[in-house]
N, C-alpha and C. Protein backbone atom coordinates (compact mmCIF):
# COMPACT_ATOMS: atom_id res chain seq x y z
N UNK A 1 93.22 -61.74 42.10
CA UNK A 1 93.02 -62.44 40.86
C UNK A 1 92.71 -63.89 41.17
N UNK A 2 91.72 -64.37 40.52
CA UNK A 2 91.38 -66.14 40.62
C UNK A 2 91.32 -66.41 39.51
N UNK A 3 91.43 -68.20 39.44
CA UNK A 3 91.44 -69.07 38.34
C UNK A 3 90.59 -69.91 38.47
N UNK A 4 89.84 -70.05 37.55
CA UNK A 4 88.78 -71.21 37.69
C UNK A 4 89.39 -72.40 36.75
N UNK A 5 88.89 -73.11 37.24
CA UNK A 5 89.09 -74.80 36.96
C UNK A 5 87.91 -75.38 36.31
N UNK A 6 88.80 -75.99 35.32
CA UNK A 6 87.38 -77.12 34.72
C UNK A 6 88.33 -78.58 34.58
N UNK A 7 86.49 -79.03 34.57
CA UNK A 7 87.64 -80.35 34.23
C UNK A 7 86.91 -81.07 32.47
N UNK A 8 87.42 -81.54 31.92
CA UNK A 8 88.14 -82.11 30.59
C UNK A 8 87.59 -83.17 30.07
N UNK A 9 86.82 -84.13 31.62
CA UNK A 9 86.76 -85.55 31.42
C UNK A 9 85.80 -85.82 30.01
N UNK A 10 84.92 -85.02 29.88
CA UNK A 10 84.10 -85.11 28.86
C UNK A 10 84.32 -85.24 27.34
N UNK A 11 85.38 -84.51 27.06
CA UNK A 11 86.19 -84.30 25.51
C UNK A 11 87.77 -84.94 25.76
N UNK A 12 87.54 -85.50 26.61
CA UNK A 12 89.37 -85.93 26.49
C UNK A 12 89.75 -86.61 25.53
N UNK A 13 88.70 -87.23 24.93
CA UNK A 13 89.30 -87.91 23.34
C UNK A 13 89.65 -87.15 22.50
N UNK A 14 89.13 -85.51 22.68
CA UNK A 14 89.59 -84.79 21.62
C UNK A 14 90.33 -83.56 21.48
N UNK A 15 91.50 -83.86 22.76
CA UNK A 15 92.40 -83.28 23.73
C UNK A 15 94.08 -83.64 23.18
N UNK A 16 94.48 -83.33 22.69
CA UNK A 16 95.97 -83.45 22.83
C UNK A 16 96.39 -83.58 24.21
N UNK A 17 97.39 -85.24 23.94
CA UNK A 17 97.61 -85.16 24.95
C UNK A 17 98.91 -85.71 24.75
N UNK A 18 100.21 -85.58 25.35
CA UNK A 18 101.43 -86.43 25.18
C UNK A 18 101.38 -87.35 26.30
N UNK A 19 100.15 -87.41 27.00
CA UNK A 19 100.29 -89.18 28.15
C UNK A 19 99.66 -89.93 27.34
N UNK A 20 100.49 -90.92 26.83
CA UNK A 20 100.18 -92.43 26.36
C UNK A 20 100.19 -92.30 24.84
N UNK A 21 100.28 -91.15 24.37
CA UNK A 21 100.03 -90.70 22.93
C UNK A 21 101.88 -90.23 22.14
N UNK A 22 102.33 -90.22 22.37
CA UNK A 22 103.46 -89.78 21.60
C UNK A 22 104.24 -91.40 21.44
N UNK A 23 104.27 -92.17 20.05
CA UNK A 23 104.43 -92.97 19.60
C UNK A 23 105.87 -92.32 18.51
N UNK A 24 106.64 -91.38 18.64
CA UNK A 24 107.96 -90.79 18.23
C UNK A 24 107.72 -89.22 17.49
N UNK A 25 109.11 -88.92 17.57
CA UNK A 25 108.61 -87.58 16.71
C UNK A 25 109.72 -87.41 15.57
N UNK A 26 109.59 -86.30 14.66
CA UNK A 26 110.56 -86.01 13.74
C UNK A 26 110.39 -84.24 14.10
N UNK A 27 111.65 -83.68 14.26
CA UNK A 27 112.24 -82.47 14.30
C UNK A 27 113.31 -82.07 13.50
N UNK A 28 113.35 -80.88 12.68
CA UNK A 28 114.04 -80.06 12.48
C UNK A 28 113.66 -78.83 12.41
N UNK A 29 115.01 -78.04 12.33
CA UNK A 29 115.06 -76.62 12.64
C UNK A 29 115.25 -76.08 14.47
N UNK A 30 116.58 -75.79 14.19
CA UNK A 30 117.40 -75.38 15.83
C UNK A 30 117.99 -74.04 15.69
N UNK A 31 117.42 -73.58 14.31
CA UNK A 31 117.91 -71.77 14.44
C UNK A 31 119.66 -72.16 13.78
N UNK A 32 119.51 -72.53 13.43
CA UNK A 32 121.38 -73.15 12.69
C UNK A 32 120.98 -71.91 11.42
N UNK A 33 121.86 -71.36 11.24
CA UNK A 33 121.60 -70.85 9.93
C UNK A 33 123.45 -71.49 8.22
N UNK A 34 122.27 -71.28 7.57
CA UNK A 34 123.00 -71.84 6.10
C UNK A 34 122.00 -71.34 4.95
N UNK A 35 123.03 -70.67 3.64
CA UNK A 35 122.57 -70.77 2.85
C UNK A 35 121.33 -71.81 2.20
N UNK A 36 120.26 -71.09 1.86
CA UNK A 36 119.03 -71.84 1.48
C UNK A 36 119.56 -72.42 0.35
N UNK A 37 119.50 -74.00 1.02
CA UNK A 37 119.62 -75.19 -0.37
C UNK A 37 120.89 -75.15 -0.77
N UNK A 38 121.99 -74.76 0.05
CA UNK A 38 123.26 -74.27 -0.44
C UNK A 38 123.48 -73.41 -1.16
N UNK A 39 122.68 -72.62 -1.40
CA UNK A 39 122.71 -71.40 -2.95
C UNK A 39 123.40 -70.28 -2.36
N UNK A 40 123.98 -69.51 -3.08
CA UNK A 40 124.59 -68.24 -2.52
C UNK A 40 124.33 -67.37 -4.13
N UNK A 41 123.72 -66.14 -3.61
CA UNK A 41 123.05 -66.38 -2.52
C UNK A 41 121.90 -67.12 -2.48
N UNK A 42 121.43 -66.37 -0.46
CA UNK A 42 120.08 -67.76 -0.38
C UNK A 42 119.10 -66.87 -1.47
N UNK A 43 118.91 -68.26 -2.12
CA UNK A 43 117.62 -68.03 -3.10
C UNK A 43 116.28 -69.17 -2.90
N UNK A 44 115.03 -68.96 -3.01
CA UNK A 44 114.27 -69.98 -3.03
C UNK A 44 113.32 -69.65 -4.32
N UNK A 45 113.61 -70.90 -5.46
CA UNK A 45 112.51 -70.54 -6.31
C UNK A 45 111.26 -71.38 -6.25
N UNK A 46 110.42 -70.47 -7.18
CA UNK A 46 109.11 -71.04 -6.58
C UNK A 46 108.58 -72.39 -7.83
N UNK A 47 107.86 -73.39 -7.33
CA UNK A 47 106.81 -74.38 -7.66
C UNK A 47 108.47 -75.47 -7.79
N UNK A 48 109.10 -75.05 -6.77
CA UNK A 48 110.34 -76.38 -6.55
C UNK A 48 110.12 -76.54 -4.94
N UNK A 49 110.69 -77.76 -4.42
CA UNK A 49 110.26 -78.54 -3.26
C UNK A 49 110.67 -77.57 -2.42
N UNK A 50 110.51 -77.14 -1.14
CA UNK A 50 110.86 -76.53 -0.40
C UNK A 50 111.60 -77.23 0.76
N UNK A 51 112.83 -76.79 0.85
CA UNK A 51 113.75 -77.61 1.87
C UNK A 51 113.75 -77.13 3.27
N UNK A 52 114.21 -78.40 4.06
CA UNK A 52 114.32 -77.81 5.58
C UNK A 52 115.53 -78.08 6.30
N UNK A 53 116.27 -77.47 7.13
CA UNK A 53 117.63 -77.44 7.36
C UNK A 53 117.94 -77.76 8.33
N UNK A 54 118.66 -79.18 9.02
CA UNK A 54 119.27 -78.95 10.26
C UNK A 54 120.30 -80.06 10.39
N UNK A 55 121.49 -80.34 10.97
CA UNK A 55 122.67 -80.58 10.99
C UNK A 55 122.16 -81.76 11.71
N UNK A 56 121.67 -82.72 12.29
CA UNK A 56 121.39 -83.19 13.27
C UNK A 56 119.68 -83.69 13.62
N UNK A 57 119.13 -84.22 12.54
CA UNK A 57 117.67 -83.88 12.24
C UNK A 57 117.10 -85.05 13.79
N UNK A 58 116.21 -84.72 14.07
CA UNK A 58 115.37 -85.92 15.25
C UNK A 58 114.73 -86.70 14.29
N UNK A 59 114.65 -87.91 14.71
CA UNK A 59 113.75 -88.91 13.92
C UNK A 59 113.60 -90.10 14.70
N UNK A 60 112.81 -89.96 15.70
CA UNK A 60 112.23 -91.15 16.83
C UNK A 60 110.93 -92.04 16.09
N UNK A 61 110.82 -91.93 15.16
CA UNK A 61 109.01 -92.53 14.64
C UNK A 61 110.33 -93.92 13.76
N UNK A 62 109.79 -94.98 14.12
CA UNK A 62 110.27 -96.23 13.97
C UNK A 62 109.92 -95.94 12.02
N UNK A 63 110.56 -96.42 11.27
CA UNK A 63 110.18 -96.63 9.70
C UNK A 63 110.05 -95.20 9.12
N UNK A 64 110.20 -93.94 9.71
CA UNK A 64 110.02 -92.82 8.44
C UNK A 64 111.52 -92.67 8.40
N UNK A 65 111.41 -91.81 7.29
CA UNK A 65 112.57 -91.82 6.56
C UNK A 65 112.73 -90.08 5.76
N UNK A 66 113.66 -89.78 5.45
CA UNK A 66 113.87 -88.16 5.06
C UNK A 66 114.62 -88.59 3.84
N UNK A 67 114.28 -87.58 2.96
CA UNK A 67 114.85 -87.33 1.20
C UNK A 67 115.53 -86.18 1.51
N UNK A 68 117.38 -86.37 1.07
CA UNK A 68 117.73 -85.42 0.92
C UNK A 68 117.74 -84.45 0.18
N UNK A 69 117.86 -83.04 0.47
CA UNK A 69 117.45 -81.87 -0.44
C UNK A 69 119.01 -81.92 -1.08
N UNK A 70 118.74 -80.64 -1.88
CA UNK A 70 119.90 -80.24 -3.04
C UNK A 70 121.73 -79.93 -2.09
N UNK A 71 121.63 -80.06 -0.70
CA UNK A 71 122.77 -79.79 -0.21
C UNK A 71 122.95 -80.49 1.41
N UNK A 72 123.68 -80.42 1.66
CA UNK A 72 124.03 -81.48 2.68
C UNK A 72 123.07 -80.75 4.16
N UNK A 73 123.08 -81.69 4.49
CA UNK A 73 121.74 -80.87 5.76
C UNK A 73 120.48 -80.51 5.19
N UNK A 74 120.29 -80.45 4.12
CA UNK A 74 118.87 -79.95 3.94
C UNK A 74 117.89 -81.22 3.36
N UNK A 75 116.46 -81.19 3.86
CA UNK A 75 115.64 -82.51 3.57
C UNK A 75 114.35 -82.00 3.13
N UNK A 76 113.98 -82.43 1.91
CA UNK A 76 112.85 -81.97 1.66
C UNK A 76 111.52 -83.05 1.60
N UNK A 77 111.62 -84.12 1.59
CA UNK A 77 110.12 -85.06 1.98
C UNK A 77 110.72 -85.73 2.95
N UNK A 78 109.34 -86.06 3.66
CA UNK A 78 109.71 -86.97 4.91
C UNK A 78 109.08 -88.42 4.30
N UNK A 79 108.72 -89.87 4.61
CA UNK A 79 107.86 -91.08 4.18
C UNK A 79 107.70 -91.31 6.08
N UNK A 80 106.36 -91.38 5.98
CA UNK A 80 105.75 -91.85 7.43
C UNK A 80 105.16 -93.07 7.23
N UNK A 81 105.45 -94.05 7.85
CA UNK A 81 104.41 -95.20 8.03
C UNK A 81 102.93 -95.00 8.23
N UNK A 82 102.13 -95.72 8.16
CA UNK A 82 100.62 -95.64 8.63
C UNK A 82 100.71 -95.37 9.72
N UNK A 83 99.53 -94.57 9.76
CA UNK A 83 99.29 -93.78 11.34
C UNK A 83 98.40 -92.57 11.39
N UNK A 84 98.58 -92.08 12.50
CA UNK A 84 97.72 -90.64 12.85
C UNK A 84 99.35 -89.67 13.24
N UNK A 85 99.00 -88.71 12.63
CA UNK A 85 100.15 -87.84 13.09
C UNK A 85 99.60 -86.40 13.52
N UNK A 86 100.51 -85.35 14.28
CA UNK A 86 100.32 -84.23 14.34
C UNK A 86 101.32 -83.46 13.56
N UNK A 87 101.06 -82.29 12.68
CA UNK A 87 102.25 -82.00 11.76
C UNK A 87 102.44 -80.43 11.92
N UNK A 88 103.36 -80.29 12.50
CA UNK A 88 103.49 -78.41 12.63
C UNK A 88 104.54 -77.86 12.23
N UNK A 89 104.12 -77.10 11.34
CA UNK A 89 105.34 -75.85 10.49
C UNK A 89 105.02 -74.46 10.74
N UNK A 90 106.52 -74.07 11.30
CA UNK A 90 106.79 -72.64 11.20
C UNK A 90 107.76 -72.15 9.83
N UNK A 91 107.12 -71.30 9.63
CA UNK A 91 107.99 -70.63 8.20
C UNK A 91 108.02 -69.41 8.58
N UNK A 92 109.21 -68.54 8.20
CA UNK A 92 109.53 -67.40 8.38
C UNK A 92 110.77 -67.37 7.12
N UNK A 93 110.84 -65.87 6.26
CA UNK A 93 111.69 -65.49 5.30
C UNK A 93 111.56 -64.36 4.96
N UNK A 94 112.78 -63.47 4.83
CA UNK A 94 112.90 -61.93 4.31
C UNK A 94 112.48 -62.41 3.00
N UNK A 95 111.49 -61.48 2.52
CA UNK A 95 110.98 -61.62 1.45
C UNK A 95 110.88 -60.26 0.76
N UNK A 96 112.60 -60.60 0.01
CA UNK A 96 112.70 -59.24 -0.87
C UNK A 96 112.43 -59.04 -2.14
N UNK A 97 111.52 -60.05 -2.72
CA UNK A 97 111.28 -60.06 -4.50
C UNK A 97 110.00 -60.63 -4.53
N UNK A 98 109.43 -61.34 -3.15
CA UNK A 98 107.79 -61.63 -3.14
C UNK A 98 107.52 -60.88 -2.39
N UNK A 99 105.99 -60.76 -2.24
CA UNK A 99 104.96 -59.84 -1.38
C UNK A 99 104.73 -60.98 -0.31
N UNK A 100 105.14 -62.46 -0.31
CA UNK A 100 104.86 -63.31 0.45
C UNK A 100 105.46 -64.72 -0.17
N UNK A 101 105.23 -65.87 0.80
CA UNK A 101 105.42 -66.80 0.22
C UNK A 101 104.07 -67.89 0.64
N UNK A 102 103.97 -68.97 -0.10
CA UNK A 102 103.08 -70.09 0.56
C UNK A 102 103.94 -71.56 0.69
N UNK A 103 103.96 -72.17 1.18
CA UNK A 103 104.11 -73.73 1.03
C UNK A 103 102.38 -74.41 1.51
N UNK A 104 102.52 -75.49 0.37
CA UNK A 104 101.63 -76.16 0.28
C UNK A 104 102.59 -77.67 0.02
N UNK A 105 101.65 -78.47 0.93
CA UNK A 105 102.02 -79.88 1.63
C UNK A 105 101.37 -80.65 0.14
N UNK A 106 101.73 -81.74 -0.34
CA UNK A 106 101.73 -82.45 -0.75
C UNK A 106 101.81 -84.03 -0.03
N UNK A 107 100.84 -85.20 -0.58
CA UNK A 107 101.16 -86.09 0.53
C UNK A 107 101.09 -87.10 -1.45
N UNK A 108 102.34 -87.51 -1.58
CA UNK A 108 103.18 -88.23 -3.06
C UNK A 108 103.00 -87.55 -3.85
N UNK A 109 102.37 -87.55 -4.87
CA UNK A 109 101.65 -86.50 -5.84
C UNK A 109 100.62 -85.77 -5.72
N UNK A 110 99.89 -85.86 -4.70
CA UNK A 110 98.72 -85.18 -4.82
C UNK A 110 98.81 -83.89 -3.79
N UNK A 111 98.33 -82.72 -4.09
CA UNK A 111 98.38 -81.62 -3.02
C UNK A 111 97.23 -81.71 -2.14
N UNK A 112 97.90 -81.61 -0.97
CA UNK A 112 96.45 -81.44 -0.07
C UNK A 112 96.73 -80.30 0.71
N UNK A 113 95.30 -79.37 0.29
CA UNK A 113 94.72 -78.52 0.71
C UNK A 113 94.53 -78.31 2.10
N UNK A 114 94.47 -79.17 3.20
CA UNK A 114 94.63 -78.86 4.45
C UNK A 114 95.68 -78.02 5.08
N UNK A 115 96.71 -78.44 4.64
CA UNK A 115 98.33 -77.66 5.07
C UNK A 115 98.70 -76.85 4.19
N UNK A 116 98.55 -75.48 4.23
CA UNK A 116 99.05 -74.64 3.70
C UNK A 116 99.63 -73.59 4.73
N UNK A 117 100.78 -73.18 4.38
CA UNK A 117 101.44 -72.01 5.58
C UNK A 117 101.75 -70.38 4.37
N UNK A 118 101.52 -69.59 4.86
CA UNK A 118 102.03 -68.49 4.18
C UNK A 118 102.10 -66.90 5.07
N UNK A 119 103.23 -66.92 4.37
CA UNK A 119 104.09 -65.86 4.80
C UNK A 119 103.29 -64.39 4.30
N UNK A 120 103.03 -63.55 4.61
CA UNK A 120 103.01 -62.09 3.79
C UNK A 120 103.80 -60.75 3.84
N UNK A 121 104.14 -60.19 2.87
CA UNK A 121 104.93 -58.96 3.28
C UNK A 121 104.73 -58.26 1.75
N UNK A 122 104.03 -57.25 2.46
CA UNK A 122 103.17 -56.89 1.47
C UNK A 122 104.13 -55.47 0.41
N UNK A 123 104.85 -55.47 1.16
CA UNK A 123 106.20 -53.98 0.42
C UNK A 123 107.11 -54.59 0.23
N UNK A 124 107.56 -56.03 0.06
CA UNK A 124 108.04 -56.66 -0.84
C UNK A 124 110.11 -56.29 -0.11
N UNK A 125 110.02 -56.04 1.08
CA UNK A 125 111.21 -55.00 1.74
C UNK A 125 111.35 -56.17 2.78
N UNK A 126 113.04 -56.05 2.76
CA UNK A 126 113.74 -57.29 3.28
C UNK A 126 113.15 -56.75 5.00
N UNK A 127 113.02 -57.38 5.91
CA UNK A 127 113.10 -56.84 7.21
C UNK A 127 113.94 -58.19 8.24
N UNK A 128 114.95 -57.65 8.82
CA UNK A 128 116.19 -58.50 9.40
C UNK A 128 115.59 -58.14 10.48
N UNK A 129 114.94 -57.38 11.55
CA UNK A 129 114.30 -57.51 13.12
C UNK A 129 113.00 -57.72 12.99
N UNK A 130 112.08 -58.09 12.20
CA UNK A 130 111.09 -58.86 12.43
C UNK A 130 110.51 -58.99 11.08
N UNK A 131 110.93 -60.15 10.04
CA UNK A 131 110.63 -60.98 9.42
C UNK A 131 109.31 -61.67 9.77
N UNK A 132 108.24 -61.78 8.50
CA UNK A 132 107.15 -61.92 8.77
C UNK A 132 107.23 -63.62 9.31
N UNK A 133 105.95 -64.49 9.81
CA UNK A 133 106.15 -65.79 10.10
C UNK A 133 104.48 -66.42 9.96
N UNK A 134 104.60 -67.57 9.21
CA UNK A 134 103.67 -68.38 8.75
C UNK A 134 103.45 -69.80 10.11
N UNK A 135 102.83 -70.26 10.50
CA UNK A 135 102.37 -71.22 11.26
C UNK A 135 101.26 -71.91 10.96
N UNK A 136 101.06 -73.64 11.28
CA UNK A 136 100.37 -74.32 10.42
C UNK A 136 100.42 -75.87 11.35
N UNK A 137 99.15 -75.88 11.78
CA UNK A 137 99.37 -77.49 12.60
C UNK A 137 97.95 -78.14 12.31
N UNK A 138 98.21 -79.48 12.12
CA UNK A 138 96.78 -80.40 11.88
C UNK A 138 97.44 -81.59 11.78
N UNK A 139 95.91 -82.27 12.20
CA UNK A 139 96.33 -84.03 12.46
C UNK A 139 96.10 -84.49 11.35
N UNK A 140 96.40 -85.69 10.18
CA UNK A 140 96.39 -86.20 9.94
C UNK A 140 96.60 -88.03 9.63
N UNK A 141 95.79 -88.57 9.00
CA UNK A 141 95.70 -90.05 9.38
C UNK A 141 96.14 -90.88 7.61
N UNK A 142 97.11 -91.51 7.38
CA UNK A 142 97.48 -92.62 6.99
C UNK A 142 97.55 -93.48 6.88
N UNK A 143 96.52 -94.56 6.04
CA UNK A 143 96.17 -95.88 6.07
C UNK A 143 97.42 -96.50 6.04
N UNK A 144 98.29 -96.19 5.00
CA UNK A 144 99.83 -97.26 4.41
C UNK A 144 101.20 -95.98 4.21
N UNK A 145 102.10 -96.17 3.98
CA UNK A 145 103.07 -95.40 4.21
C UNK A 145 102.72 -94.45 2.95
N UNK A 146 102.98 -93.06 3.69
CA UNK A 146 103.23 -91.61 2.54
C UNK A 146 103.93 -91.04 2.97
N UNK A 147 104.69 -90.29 1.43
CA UNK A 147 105.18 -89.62 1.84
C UNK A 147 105.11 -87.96 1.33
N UNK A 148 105.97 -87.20 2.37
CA UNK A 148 104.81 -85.77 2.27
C UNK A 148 105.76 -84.53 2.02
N UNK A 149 105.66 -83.77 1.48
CA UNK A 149 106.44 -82.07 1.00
C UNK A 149 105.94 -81.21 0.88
N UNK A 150 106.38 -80.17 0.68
CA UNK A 150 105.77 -78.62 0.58
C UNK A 150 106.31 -78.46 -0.72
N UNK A 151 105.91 -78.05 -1.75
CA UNK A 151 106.37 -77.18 -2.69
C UNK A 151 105.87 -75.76 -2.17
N UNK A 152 107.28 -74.60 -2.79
CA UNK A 152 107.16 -73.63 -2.29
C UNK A 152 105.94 -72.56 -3.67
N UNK A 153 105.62 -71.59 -3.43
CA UNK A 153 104.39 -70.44 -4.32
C UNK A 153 104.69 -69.48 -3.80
N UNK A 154 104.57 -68.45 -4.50
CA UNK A 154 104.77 -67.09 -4.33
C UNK A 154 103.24 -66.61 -4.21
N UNK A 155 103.09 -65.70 -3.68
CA UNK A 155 101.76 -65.31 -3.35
C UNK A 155 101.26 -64.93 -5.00
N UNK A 156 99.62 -65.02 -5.14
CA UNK A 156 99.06 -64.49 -6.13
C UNK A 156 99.45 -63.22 -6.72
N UNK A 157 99.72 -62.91 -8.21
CA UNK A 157 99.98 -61.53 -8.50
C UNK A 157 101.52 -61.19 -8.63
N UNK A 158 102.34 -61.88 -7.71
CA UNK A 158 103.73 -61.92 -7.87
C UNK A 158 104.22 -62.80 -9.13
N UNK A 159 105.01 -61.95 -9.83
CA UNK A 159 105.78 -62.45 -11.20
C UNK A 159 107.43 -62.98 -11.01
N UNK A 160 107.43 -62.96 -9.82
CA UNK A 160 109.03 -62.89 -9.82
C UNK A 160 109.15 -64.51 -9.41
N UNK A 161 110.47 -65.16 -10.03
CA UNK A 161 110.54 -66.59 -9.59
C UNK A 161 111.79 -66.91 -8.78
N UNK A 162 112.24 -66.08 -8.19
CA UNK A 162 113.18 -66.16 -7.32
C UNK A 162 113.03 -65.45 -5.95
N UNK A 163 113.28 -66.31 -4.88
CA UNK A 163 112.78 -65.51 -3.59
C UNK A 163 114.58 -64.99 -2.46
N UNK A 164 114.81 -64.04 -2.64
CA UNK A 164 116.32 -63.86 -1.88
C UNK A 164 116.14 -63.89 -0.11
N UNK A 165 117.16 -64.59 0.32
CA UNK A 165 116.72 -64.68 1.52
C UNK A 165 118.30 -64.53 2.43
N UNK A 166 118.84 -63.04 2.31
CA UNK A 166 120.10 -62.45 2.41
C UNK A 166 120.72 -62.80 3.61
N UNK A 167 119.84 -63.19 4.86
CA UNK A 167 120.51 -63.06 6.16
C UNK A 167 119.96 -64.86 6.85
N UNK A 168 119.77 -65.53 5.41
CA UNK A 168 119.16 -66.71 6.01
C UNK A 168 118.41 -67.55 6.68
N UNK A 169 116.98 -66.75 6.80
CA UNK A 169 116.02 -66.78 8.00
C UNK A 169 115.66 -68.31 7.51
N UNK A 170 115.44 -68.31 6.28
CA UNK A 170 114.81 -69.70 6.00
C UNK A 170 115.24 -71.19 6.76
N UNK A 171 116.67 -71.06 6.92
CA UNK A 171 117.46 -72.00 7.78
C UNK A 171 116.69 -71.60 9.36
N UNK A 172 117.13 -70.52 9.53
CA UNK A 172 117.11 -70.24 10.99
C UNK A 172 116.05 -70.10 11.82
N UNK A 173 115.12 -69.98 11.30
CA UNK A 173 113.54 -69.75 11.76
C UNK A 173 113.02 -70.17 11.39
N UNK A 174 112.95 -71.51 10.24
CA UNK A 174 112.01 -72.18 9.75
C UNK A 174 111.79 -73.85 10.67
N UNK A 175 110.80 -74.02 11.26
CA UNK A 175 110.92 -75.77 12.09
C UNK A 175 109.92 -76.20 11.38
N UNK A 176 110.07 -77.47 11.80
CA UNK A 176 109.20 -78.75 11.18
C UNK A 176 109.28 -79.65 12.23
N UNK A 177 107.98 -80.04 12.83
CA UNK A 177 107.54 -81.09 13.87
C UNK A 177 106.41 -81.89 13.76
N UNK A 178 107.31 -83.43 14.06
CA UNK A 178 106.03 -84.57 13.43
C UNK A 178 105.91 -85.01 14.15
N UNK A 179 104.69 -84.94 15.11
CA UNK A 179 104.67 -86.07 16.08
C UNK A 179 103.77 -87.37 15.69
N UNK A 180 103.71 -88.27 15.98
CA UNK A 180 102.86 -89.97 15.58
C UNK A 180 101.82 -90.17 17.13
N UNK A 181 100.93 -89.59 16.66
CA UNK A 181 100.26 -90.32 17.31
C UNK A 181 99.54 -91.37 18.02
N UNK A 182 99.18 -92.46 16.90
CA UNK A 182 98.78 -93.53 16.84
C UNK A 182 99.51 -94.71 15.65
C-alpha cells in the first residue's frame, strides 16, 4: 500500500488551519447527561430557544458571553465580538413524538439560513443504541458584536409540539464548538 503526497502551498488561505489561527474557543457538551432544560420529563418544545448543557462550559474567546437557559447549566445564546468564527454543532435526540427535529441558528433576530442542523427519524420510535445525529459546521464573519441561537422545529408535517427525550441524549450527545478565527 502507498500514499501519495501533495502539497497545499497553493490554497493554504483556504485551509483550516489551527497554526496562527485559533484566537479562543467556546465548548460545550462532555456527554454529562440532565434533564432537557430541567424538565422532567426531558421535553423539548418546538419554535422555543434550544438549550445546550454543560456543568463547566469553555469560553477562551476574550468578550463573548453565554445567556442562561431555563435551568442551571443550560445556555442558550452565545454574544461573540467581531470576528471570523468557525461554528460546529452536533445534535442528536430520541425522537419519540417527531419524525425529526431541526435547529436553525439565528444571529439577534434575524434567522440565518446557513446553519441549519436536523435530525430525522422517520417512525417517530425512541431508539436508546443508535439515536439519529444532525452535524453542521461553517465559517462565519461579524463586523460588531452578535449574538447567536438555535430555535428548535419539528420537521415539516409533524403536529406535535412537544419533543420527549426519555434517556437524555439531548444533554449527552449534543456539542457546540466556537472557534474565533480572526
Amino acid at each position: 500500500m502507498s500514499h501519495n503526497l501533495y502539497t497545499l502551498n497553493s490554497v493554504a488561505g483556504n485551509v483550516f488551519s489551527y497554526h496562527g489561527s485559533n484566537k479562543g474557543i467556546i465548548y460545550l457538551g462532555r456527554g454529562e447527561s440532565a434533564n432537557y432544560a430541567g424538565t422532567s420529563p426531558s421535553t423539548i418544545t418546538t419554535a422555543n430557544d434550544y438549550e445546550f448543557y454543560d456543568t463547566n462550559p469553555i469560553n477562551t474567546i476574550s468578550g463573548a458571553t453565554f445567556t442562561a437557559g431555563s435551568a442551571s447549566n443550560w445556555y442558550k445564546a452565545f454574544t461573540l465580538p467581531a470576528g471570523t468564527y468557525e461554528i460546529s454543532l452536533s445534535l442528536s435526540a430520541e425522537t419519540t413524538t417527531f419524525s425529526g427535529l431541526q435547529l436553525w441558528m439565528y444571529e439577534g433576530a434575524s434567522f440565518n439560513g446557513n446553519c441549519i442542523v436536523q435530525i430525522l427519524n422517520p417512525t417517530g420510535i425512541a431508539s436508546t443504541t443508535n439515536p439519529p445525529v444532525g452535524n453542521v459546521c461553517k465559517i462565519f464573519q461579524y463586523a460588531s458584536t452578535t449574538t447567536i441561537k438555535w430555535i428548535a422545529y419539528r420537521n415539516t408535517g409533524d403536529t406535535a409540539t412537544t419533543q420527549l427525550d426519555p434517556n437524555n441524549v439531548l444533554s449527552s450527545s449534543t456539542f457546540l464548538f466556537i472557534r474565533k478565527l480572526a
